[in-house]
C-alpha atoms as a PDB file:
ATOM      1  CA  UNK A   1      25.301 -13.448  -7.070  1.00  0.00           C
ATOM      2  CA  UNK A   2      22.115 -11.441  -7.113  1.00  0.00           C
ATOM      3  CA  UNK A   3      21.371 -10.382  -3.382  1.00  0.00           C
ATOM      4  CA  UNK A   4      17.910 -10.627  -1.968  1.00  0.00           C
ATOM      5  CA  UNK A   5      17.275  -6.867  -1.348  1.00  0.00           C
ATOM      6  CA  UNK A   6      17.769  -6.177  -5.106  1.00  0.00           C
ATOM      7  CA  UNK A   7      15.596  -8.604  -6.010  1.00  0.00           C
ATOM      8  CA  UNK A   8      13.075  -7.151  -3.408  1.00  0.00           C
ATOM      9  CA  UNK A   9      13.790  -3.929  -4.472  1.00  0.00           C
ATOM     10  CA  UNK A  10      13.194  -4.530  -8.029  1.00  0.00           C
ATOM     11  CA  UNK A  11       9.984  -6.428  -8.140  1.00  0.00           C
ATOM     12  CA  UNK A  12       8.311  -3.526  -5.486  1.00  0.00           C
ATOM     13  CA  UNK A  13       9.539  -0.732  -8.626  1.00  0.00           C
ATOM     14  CA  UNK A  14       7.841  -3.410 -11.312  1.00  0.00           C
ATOM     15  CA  UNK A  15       5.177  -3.754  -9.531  1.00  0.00           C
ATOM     16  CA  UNK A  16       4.507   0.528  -8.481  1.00  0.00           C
ATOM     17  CA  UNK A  17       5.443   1.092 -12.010  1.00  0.00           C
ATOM     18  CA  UNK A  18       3.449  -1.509 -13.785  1.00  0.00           C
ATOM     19  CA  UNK A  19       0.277  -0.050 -11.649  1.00  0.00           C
ATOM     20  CA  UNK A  20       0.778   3.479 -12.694  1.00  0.00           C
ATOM     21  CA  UNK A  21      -1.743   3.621 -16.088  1.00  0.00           C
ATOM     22  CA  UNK A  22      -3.663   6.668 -14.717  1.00  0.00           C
ATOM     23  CA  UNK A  23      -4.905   8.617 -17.570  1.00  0.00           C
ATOM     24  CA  UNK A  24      -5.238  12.289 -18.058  1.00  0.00           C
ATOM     25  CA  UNK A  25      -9.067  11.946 -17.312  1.00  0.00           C
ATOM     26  CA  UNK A  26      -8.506   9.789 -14.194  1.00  0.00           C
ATOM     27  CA  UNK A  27      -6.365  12.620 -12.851  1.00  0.00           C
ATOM     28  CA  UNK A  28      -8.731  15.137 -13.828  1.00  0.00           C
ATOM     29  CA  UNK A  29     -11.702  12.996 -11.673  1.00  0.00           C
ATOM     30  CA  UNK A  30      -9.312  13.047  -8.651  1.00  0.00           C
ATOM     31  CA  UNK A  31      -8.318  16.526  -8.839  1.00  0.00           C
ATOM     32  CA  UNK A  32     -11.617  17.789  -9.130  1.00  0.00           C
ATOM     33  CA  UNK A  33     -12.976  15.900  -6.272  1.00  0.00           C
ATOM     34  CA  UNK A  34     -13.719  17.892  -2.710  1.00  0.00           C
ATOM     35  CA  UNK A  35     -11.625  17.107  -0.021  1.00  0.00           C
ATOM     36  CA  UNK A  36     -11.455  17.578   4.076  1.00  0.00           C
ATOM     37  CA  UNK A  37     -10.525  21.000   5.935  1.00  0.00           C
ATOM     38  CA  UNK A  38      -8.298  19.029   7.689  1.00  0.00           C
ATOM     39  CA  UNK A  39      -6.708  17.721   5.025  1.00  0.00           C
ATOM     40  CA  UNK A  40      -3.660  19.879   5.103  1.00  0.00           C
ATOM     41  CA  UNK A  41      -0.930  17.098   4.542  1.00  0.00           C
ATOM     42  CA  UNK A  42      -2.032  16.058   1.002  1.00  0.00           C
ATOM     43  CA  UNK A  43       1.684  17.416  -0.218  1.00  0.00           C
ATOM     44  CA  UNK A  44       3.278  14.777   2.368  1.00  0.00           C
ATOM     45  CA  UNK A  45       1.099  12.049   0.809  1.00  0.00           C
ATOM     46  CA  UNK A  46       3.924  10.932  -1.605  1.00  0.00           C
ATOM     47  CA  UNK A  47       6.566  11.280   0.941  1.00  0.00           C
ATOM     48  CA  UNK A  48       4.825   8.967   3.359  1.00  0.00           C
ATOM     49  CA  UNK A  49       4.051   6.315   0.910  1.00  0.00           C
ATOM     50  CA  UNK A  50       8.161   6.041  -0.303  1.00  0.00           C
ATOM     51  CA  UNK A  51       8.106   5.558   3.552  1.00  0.00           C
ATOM     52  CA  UNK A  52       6.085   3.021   4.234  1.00  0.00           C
ATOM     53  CA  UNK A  53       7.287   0.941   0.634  1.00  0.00           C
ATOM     54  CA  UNK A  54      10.847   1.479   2.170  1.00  0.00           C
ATOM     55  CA  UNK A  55       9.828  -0.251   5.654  1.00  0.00           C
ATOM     56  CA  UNK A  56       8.229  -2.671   3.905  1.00  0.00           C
ATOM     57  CA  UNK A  57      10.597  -3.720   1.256  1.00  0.00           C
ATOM     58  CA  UNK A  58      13.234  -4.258   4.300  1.00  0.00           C
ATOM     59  CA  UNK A  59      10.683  -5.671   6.390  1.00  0.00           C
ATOM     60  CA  UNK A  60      10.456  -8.566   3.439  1.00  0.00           C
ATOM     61  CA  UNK A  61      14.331  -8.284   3.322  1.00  0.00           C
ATOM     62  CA  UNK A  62      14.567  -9.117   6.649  1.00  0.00           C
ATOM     63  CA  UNK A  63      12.144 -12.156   6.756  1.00  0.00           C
ATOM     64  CA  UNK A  64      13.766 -13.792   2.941  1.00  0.00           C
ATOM     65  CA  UNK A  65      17.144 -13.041   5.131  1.00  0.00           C
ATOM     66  CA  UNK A  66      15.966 -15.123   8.086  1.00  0.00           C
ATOM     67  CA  UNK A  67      15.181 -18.184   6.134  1.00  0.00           C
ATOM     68  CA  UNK A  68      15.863 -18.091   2.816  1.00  0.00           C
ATOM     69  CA  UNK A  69      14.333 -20.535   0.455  1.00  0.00           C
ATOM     70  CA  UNK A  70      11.550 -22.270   2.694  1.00  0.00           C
ATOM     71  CA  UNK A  71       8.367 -22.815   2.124  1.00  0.00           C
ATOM     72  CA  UNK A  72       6.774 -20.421   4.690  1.00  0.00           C
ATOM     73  CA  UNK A  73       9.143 -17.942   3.370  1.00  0.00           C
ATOM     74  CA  UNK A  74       8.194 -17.840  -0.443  1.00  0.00           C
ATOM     75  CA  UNK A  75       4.024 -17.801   1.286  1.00  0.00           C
ATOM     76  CA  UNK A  76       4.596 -14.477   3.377  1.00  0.00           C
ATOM     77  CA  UNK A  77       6.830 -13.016   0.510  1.00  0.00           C
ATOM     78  CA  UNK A  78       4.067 -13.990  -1.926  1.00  0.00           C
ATOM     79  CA  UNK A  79       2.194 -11.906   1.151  1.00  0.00           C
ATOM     80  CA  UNK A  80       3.884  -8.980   0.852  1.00  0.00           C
ATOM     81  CA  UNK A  81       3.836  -9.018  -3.000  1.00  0.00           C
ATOM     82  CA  UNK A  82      -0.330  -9.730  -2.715  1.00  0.00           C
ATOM     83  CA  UNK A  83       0.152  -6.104  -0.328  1.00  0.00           C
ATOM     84  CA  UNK A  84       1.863  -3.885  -2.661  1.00  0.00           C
ATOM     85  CA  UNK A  85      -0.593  -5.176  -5.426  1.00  0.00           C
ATOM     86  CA  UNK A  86      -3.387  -3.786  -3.204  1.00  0.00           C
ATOM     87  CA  UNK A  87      -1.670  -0.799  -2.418  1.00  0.00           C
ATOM     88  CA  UNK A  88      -0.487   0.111  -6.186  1.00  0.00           C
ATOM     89  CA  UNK A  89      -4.019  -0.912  -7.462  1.00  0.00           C
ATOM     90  CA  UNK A  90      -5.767   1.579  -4.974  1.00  0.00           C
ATOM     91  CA  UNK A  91      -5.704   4.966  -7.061  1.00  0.00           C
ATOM     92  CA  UNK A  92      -6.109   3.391 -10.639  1.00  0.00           C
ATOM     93  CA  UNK A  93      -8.945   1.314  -9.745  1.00  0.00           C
ATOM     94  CA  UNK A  94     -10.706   4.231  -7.798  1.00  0.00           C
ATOM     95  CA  UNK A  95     -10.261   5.997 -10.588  1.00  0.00           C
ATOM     96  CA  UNK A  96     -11.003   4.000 -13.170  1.00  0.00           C
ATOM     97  CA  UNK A  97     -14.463   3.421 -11.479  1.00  0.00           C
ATOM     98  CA  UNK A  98     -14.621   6.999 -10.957  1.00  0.00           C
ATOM     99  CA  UNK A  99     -15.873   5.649  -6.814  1.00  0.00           C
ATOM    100  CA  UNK A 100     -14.560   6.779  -3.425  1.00  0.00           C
ATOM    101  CA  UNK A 101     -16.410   3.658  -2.122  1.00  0.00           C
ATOM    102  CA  UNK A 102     -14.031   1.259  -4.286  1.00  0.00           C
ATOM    103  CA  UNK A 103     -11.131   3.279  -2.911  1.00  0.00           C
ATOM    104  CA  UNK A 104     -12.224   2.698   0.381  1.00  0.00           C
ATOM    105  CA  UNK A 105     -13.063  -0.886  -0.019  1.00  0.00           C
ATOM    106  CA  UNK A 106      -9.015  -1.226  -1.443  1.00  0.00           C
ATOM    107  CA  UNK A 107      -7.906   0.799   1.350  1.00  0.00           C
ATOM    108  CA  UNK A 108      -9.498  -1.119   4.025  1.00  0.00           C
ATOM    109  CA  UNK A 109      -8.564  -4.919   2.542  1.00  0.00           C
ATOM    110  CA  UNK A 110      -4.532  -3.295   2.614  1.00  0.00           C
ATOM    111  CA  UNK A 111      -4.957  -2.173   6.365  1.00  0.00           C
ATOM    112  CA  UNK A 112      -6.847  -5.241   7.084  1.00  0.00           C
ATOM    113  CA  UNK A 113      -4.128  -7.338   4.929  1.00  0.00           C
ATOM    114  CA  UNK A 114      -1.242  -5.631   6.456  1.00  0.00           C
ATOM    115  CA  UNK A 115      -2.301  -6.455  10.194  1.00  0.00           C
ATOM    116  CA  UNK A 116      -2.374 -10.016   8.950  1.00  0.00           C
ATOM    117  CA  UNK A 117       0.940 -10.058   7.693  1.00  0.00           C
ATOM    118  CA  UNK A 118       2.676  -7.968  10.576  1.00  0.00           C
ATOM    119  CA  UNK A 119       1.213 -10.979  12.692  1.00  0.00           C
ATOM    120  CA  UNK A 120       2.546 -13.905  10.312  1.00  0.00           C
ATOM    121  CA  UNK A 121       5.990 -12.089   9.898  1.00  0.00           C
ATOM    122  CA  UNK A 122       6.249 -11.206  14.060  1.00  0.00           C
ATOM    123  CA  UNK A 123       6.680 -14.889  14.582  1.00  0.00           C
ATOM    124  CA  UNK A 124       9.915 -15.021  11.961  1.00  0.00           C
ATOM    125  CA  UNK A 125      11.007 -11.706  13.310  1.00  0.00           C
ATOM    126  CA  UNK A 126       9.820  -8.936  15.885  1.00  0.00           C
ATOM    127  CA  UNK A 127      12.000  -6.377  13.528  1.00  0.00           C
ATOM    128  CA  UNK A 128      10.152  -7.437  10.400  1.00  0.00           C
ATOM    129  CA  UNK A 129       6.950  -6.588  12.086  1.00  0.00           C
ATOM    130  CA  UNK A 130       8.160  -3.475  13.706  1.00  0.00           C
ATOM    131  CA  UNK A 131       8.993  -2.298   9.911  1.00  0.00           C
ATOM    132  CA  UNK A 132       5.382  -3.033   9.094  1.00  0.00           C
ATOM    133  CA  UNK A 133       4.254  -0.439  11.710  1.00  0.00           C
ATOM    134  CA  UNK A 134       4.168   2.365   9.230  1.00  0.00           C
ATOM    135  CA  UNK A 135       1.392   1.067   7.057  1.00  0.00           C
ATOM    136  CA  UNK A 136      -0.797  -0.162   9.571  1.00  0.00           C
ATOM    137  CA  UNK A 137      -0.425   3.235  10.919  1.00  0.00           C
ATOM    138  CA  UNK A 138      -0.817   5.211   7.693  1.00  0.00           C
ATOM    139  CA  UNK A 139      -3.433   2.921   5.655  1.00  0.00           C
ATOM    140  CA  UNK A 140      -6.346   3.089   7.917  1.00  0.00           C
ATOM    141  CA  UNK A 141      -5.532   6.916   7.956  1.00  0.00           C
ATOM    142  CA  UNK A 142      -5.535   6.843   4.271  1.00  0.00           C
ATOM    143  CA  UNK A 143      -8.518   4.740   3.892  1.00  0.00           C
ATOM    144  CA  UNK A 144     -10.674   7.305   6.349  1.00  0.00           C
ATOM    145  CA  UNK A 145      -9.459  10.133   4.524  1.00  0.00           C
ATOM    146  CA  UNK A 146     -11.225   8.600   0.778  1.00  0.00           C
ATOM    147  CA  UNK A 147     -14.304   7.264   3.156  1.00  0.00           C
ATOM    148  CA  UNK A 148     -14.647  11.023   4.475  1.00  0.00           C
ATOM    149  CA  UNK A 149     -14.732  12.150   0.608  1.00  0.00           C
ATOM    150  CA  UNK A 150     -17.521  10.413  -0.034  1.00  0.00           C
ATOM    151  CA  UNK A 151     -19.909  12.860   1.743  1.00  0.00           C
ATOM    152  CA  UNK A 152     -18.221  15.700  -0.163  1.00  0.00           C
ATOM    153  CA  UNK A 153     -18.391  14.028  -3.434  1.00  0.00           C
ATOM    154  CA  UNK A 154     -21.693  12.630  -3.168  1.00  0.00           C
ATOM    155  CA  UNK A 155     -21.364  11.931  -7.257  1.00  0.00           C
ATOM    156  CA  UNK A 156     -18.239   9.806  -6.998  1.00  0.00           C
ATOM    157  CA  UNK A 157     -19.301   7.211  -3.808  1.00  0.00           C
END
């Protein structure tokens, strides 16, 4: 029998690995672009992210786990799925647009969308929330961070 973490497991990989179609050009934009003194954790960036997907994929674990099957299961799961869409979709789109102002606009509906959720899931479990912590930490830090670009990359708001 397939268990429900693999299956959460392997649709959060299909869905990071289905949003990764950066191309040479879009990493050229984002490298170019000024950022922050204070900036000085950029190299932790990828680090934090495995982070927060690992919190979340076991927050989701936790709630499928708690009621398996129901209705209000399958809507926060579809939830969680609608998050890491957002998430995965932030640097592509930004860059695709070649705009710090998209990025922030993505940024901000995840933080926003991830409060929402943390609040929907607390009432199914106070753990599953906990888990959720890290991203409504990290996202709105995230989400400043491209905002403060924009006055440094005046060309790419």
């Amino acid at each position: 029998m397939i268990k429900s973490w693999m299956v959460i497991g392997t649709v959060t990989l299909l869905v990071a690995f289905a949003g990764n179609w950066l191309t040479s050009d879009d990493v050229r934009w984002f490298n170019r672009l000024r950022r922050p003194r204070w900036l000085t954790f950029e190299s932790a960036i990828p680090f934090i992210w495995t982070v927060v997907f690992i919190c979340g994929g076991w927050s989701a674990y936790v709630v499928w786990e708690r009621n398996p099957g129901s209705s209000q299961t399958w809507l926060v799961l579809g939830l969680y799925l609608l998050l890491e869409i957002v998430t995965i979709a932030y640097t592509p789109v930004m860059c695709r647009f070649r705009s710090l102002k998209v990025g922030t606009m993505i940024g901000g509906a995840g933080a926003i969308l991830s409060i929402i959720l943390a609040l929907l899931v607390y009432s199914i479990s106070v753990w599953a929330s906990v888990l959720l912590l890290p991203y409504i930490i990290w996202s709105p830090i995230g989400t400043y961070t491209t905002w403060a670009m924009i006055r440094l990359n005046p060309e790419a708001e």
